[in-house]
C-alpha atoms as a PDB file:
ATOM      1  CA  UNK A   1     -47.436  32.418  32.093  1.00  0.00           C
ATOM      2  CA  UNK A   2     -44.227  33.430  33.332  1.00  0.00           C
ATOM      3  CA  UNK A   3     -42.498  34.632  36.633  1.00  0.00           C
ATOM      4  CA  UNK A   4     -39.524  35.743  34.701  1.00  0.00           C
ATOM      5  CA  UNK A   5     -37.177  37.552  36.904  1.00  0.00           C
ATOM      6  CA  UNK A   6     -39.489  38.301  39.787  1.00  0.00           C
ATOM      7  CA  UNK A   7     -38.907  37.623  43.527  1.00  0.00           C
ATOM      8  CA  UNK A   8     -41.024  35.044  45.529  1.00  0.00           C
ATOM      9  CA  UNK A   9     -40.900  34.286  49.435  1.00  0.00           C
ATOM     10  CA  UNK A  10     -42.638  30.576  49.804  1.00  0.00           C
ATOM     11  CA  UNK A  11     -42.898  30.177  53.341  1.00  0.00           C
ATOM     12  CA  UNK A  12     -43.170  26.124  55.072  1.00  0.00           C
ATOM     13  CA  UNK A  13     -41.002  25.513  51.345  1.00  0.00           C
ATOM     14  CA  UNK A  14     -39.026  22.299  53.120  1.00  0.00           C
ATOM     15  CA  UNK A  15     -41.418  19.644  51.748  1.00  0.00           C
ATOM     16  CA  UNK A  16     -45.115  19.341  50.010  1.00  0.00           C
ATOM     17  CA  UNK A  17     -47.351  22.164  48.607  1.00  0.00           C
ATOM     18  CA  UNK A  18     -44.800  24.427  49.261  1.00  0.00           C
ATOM     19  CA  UNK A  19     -41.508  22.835  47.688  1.00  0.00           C
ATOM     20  CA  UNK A  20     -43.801  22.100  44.852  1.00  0.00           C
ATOM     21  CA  UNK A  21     -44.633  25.952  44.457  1.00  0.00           C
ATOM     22  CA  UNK A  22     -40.832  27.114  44.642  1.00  0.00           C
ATOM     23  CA  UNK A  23     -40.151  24.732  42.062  1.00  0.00           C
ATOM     24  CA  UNK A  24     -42.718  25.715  39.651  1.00  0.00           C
ATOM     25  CA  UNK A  25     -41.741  29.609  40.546  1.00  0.00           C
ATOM     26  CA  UNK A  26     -38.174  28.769  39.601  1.00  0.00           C
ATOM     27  CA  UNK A  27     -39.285  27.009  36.414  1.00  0.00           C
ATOM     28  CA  UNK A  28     -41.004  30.279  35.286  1.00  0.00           C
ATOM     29  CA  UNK A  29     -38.367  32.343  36.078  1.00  0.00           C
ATOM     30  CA  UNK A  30     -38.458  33.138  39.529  1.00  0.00           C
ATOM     31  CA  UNK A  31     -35.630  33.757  42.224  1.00  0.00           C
ATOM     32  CA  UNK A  32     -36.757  32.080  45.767  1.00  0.00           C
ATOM     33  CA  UNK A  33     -36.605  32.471  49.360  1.00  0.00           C
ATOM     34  CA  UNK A  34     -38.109  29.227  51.122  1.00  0.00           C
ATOM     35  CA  UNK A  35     -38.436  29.576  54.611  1.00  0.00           C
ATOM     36  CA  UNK A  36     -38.423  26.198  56.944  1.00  0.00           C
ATOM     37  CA  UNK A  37     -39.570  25.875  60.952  1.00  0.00           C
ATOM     38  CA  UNK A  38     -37.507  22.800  61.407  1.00  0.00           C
ATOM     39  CA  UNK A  39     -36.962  20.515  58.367  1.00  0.00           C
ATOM     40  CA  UNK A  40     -33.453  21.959  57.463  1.00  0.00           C
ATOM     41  CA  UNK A  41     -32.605  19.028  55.569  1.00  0.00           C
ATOM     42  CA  UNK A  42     -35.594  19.131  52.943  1.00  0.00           C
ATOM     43  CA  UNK A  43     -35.479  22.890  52.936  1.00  0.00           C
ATOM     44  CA  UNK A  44     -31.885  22.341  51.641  1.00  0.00           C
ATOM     45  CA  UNK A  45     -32.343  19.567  50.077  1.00  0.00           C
ATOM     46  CA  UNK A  46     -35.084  21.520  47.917  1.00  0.00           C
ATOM     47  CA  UNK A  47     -32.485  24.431  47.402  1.00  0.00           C
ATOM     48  CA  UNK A  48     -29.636  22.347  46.085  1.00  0.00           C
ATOM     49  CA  UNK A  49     -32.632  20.875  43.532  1.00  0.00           C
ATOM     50  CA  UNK A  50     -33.396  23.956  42.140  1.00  0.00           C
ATOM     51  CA  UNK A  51     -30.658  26.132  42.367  1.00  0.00           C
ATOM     52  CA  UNK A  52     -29.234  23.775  39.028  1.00  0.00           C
ATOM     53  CA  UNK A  53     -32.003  26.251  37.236  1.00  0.00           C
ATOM     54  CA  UNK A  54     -29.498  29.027  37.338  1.00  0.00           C
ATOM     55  CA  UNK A  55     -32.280  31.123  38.864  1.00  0.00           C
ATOM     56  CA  UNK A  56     -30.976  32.372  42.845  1.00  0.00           C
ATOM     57  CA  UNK A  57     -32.784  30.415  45.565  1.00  0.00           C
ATOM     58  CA  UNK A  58     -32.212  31.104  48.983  1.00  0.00           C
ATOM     59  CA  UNK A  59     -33.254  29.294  52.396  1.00  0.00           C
ATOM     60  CA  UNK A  60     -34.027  30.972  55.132  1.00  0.00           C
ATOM     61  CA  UNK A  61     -35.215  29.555  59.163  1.00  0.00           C
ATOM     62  CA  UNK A  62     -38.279  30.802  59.941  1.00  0.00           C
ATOM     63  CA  UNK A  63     -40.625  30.438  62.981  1.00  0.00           C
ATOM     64  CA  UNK A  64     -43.996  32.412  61.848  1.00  0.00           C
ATOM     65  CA  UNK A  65     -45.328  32.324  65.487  1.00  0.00           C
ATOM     66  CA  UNK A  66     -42.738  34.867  65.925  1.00  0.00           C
ATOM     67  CA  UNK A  67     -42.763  38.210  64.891  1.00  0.00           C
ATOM     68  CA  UNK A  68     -39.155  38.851  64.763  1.00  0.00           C
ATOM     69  CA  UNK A  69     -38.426  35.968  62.682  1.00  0.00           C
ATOM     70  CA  UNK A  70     -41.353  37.425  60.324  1.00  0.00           C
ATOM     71  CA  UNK A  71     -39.459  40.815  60.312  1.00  0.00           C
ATOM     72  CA  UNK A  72     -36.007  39.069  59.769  1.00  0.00           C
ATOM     73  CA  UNK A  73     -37.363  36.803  56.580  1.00  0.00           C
ATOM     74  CA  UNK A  74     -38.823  40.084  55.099  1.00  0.00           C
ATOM     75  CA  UNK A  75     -35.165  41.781  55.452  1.00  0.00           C
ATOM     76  CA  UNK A  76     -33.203  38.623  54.311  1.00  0.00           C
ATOM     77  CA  UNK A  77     -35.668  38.521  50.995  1.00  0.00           C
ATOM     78  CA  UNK A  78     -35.350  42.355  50.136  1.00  0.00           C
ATOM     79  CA  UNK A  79     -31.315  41.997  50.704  1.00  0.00           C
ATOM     80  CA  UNK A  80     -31.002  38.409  49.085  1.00  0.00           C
ATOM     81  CA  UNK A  81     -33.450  38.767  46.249  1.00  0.00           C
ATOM     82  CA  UNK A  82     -33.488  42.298  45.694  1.00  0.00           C
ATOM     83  CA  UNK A  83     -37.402  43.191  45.190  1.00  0.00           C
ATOM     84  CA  UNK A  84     -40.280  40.941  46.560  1.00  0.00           C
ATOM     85  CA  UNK A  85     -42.736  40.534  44.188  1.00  0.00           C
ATOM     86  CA  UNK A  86     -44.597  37.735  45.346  1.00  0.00           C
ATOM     87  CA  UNK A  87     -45.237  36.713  49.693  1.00  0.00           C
ATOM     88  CA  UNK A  88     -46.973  33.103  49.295  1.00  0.00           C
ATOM     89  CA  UNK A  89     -48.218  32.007  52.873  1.00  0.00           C
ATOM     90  CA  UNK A  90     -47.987  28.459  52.749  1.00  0.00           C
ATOM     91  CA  UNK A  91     -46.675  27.370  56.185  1.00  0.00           C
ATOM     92  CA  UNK A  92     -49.313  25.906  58.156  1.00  0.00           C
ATOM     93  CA  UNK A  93     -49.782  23.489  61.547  1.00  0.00           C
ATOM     94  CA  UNK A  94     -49.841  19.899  60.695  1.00  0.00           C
ATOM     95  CA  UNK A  95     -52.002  18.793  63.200  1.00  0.00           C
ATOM     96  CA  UNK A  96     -52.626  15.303  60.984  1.00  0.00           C
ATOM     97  CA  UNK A  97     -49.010  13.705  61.008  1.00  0.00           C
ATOM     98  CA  UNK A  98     -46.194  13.326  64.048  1.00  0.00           C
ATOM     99  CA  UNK A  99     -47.079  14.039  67.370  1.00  0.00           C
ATOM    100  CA  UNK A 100     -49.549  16.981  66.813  1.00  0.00           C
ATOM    101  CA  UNK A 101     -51.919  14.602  65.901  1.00  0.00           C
ATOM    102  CA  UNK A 102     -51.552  13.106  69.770  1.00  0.00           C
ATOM    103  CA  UNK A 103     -52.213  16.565  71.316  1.00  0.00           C
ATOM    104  CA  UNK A 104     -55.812  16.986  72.651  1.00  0.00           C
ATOM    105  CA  UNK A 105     -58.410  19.238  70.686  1.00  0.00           C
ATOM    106  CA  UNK A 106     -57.880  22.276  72.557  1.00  0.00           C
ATOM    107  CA  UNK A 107     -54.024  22.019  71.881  1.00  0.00           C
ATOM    108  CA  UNK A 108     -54.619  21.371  68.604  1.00  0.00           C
ATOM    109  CA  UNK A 109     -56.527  24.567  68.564  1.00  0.00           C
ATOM    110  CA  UNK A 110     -54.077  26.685  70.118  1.00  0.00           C
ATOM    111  CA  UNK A 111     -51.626  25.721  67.309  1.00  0.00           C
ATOM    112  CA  UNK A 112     -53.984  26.459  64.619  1.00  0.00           C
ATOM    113  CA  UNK A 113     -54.910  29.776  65.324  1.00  0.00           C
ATOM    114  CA  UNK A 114     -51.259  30.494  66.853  1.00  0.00           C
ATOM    115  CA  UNK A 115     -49.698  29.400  63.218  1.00  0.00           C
ATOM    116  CA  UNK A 116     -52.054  29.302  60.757  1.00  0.00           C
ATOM    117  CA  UNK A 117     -54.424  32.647  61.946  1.00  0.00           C
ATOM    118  CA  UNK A 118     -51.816  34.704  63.743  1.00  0.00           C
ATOM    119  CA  UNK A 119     -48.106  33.864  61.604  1.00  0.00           C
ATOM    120  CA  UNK A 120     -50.645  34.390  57.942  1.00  0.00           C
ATOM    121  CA  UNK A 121     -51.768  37.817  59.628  1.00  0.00           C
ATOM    122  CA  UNK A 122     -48.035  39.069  60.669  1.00  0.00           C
ATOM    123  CA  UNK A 123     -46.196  37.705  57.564  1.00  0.00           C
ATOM    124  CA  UNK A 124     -49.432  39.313  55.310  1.00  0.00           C
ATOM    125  CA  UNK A 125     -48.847  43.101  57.378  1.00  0.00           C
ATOM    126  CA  UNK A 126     -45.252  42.551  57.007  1.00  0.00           C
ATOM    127  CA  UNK A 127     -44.903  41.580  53.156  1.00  0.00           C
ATOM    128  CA  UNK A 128     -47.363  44.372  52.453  1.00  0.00           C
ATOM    129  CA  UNK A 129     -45.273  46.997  54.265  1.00  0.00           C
ATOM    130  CA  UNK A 130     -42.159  45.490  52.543  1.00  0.00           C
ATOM    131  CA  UNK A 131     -44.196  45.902  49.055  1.00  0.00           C
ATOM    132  CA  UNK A 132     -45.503  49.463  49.880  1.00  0.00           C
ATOM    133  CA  UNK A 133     -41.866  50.657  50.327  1.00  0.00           C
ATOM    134  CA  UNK A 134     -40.296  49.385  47.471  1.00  0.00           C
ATOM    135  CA  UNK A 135     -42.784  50.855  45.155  1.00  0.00           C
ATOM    136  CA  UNK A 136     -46.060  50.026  43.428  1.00  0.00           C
ATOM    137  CA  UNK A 137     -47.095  46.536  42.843  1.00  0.00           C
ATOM    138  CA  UNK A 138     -46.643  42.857  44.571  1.00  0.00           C
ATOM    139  CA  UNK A 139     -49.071  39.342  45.074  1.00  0.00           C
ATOM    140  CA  UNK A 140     -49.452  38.102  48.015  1.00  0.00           C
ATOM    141  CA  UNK A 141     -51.336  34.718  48.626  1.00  0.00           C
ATOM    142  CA  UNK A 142     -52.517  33.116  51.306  1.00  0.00           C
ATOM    143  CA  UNK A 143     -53.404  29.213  51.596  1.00  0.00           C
ATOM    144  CA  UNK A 144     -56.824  28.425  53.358  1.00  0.00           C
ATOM    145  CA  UNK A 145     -58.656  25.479  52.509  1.00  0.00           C
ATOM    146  CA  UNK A 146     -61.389  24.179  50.242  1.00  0.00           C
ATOM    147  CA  UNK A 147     -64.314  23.033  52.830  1.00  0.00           C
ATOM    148  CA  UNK A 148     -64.211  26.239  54.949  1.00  0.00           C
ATOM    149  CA  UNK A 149     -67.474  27.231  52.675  1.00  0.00           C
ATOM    150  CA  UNK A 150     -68.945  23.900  52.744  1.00  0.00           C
ATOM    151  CA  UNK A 151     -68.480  22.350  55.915  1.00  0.00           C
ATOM    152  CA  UNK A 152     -67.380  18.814  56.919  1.00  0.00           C
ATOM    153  CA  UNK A 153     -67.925  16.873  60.057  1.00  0.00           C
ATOM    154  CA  UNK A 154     -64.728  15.817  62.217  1.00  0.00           C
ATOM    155  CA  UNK A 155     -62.639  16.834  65.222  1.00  0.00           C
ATOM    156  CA  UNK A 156     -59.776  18.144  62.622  1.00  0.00           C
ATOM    157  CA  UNK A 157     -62.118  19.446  59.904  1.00  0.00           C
ATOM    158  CA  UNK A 158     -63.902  21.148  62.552  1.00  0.00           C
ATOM    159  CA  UNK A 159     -60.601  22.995  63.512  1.00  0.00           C
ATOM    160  CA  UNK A 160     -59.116  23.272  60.318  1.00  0.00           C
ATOM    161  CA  UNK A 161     -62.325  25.615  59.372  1.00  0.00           C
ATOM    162  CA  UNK A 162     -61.895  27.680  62.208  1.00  0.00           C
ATOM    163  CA  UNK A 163     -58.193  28.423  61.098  1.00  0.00           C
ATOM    164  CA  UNK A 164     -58.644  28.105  57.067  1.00  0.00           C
ATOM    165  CA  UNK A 165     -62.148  30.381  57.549  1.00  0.00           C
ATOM    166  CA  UNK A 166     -60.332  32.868  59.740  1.00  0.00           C
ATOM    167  CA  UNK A 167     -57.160  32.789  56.512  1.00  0.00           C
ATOM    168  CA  UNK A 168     -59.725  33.233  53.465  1.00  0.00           C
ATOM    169  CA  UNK A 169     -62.204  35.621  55.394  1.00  0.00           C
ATOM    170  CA  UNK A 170     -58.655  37.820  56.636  1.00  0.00           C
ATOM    171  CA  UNK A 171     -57.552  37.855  52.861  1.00  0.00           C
ATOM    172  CA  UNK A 172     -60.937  38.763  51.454  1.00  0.00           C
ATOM    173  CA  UNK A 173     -60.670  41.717  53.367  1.00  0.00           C
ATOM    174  CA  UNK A 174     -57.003  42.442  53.063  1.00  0.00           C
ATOM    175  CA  UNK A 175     -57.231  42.508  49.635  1.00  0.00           C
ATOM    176  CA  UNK A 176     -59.483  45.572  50.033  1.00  0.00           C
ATOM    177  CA  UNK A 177     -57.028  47.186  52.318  1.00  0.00           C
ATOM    178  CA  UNK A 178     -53.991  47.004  49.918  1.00  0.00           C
ATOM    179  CA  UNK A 179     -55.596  47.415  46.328  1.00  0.00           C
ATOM    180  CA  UNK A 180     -54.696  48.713  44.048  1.00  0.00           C
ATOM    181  CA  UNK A 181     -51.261  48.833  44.380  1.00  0.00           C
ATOM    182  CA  UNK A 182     -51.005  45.011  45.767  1.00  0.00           C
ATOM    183  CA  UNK A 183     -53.125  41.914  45.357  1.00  0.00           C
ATOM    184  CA  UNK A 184     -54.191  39.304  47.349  1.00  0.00           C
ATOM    185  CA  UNK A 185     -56.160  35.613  46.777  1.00  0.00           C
ATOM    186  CA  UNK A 186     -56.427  32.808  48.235  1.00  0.00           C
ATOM    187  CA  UNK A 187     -55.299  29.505  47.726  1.00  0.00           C
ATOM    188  CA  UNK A 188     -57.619  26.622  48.976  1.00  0.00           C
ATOM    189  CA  UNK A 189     -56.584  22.983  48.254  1.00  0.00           C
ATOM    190  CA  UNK A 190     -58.176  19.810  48.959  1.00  0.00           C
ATOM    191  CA  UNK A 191     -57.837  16.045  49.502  1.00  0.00           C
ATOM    192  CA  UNK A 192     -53.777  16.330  48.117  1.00  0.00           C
ATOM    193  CA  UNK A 193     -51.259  13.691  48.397  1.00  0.00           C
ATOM    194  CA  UNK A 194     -48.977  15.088  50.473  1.00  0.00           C
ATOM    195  CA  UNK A 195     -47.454  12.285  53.604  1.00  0.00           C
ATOM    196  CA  UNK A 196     -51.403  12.658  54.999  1.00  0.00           C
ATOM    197  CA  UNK A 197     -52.976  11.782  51.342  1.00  0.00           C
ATOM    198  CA  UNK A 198     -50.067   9.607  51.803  1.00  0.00           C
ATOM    199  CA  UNK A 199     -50.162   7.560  54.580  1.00  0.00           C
ATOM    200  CA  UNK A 200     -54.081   7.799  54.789  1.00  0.00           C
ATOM    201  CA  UNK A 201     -56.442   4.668  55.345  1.00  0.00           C
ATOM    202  CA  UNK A 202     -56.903   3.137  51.914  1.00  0.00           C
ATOM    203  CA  UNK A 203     -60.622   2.788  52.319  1.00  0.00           C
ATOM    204  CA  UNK A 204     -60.276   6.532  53.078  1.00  0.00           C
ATOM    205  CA  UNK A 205     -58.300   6.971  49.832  1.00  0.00           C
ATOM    206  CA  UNK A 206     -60.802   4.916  47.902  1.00  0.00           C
ATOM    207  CA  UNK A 207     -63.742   7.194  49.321  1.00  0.00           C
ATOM    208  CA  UNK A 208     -61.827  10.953  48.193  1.00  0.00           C
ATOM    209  CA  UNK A 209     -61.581   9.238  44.798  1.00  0.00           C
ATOM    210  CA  UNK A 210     -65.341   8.403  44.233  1.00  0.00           C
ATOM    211  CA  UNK A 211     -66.393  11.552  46.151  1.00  0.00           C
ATOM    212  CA  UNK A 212     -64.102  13.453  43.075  1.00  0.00           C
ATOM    213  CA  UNK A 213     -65.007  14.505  39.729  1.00  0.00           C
ATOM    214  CA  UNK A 214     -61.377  14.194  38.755  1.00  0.00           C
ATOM    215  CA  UNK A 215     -61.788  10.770  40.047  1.00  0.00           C
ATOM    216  CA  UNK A 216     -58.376  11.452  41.835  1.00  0.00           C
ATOM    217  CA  UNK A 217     -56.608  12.805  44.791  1.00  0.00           C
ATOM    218  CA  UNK A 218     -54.918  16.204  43.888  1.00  0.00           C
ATOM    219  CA  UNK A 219     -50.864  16.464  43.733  1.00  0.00           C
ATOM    220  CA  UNK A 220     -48.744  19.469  44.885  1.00  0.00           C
ATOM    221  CA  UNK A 221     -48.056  20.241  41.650  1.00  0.00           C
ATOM    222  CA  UNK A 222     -51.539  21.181  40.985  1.00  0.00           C
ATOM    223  CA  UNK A 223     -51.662  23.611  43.447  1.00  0.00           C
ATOM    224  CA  UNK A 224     -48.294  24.800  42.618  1.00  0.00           C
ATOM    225  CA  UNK A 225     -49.967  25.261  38.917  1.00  0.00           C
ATOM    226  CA  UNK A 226     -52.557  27.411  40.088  1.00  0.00           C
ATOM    227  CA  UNK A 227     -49.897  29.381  42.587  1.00  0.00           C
ATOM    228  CA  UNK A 228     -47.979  30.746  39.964  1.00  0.00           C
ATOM    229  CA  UNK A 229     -51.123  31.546  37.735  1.00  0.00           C
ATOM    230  CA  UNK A 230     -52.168  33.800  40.770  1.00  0.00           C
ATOM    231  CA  UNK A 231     -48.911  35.170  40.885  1.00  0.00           C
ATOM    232  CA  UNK A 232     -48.471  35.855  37.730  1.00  0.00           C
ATOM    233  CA  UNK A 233     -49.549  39.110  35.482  1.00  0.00           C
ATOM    234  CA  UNK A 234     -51.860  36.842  34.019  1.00  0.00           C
ATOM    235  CA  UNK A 235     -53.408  37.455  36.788  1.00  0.00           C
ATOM    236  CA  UNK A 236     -53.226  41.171  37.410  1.00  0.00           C
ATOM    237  CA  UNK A 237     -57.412  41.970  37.543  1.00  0.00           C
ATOM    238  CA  UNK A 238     -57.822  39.068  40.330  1.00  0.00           C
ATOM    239  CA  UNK A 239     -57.663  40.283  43.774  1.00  0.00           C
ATOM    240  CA  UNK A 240     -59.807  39.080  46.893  1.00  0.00           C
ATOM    241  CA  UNK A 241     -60.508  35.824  45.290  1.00  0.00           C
ATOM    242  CA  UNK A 242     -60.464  32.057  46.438  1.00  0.00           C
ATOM    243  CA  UNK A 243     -59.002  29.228  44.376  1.00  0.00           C
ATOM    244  CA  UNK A 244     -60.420  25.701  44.866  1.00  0.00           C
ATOM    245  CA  UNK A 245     -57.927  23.280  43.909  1.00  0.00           C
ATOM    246  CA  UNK A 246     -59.663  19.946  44.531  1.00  0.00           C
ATOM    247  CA  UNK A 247     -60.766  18.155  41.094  1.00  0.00           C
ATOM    248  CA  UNK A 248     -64.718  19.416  42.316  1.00  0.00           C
ATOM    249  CA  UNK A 249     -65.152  18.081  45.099  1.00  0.00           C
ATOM    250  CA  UNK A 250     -66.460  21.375  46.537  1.00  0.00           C
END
């Protein structure tokens, strides 16, 4: 499985799921453009890491509330990586950690659907126009989230399955819009230890494990495993498709 000289935008790259993927895509051969809202230091931080690969990686600020940052990352990729060959929409509202998880549930709604529904819609039109015009072919993936088919009780489950539901159920249909030329899936991790698996109760810790089959939380790297797999040609008769990465829970 190999990435070998292709072109992948990571977007919310600075830390987590997202560093983990751009490191995995440069250790298959990929050249990288993360994109960070506001954690310049890990975004660089991540660059410096894996630019000692030899492979090109690139950082680029990125707010994906806003269209003309979305339209500005697209032109920065084509210029600084030459060909886009794989858009991974990982950048995402963190309305568990820092002082999101303060705001009120109607605020924490608004950012949802403002980053997670309405920045994964722009930056999937925009990657697929980018794709279109530099010929046949290109992945994009979009991260939703395991539960939006199951269900779980909670103020921030609730909300995180009207935004991860909106993501899958956009891509599902997406990938019908684009085929054959481009293909998209879906990327839908569980309980994963990034600083909310992290920092979480250890009672609530103890619970994920015995609710697990894998009788253990998930890492980044394990969805950063199953990122490139979708990415790769491996890959090439998988469109419209969701990926649980949760050791069974779902």
């Amino acid at each position: 499985m190999t990435l070998e000289g292709k072109g992948v935008v990571v977007t919310g790259g600075s830390s987590g799921i997202g560093r983990a993927i751009a490191k995995r895509c440069v250790a298959t051969g990929a050249d990288v453009l993360l994109t960070y809202r506001a954690n310049r230091a890990g975004a660089e931080e991540a660059a410096r890491e894996l630019a000692s690969s030899g492979r090109r990686v690139l950082v680029q600020q990125t707010d994906i509330t806003r269209e003309e940052d979305i339209a500005t990352l697209a032109r920065q990729a084509r210029e600084g990586l030459g060909r886009v060959d794989v858009w991974i929409n990982n950048a995402g509202a963190d309305i568990l950690t820092g002082d999101a998880a303060r705001l009120s549930p109607r605020e924490k709604l608004e950012l949802v659907l403002t980053v997670d529904v309405r920045g994964t819609v722009l930056a999937s039109w925009e990657a697929a126009q980018l794709m279109q015009k530099q010929g046949p072919g290109g992945v994009i993936i979009n991260v939703a989230w395991d539960h939006v088919g199951h269900g779980m009780a909670g103020e921030n489950p609730v909300l995180f399955s009207v935004a991860k539901g909106a993501v899958m159920s956009f891509s599902k249909s997406f990938a019908r819009e684009v085929a054959p030329d481009i293909r998209v899936n879906i990327l839908a991790p569980g309980f994963i230890e990034t600083a909310f698996g992290k920092d979480a109760n250890p009672r609530f810790r103890d619970e994920v494990v015995a609710l697990t089959p894998m009788k253990r939380w998930g890492t980044p790297d394990d969805v950063a495993g199953a990122a490139v797999f979708l990415a790769s040609d491996d890959a090439r008769f998988i469109t419209g498709q969701m990926i649980n990465v949760n050791g069974g829970v779902v």
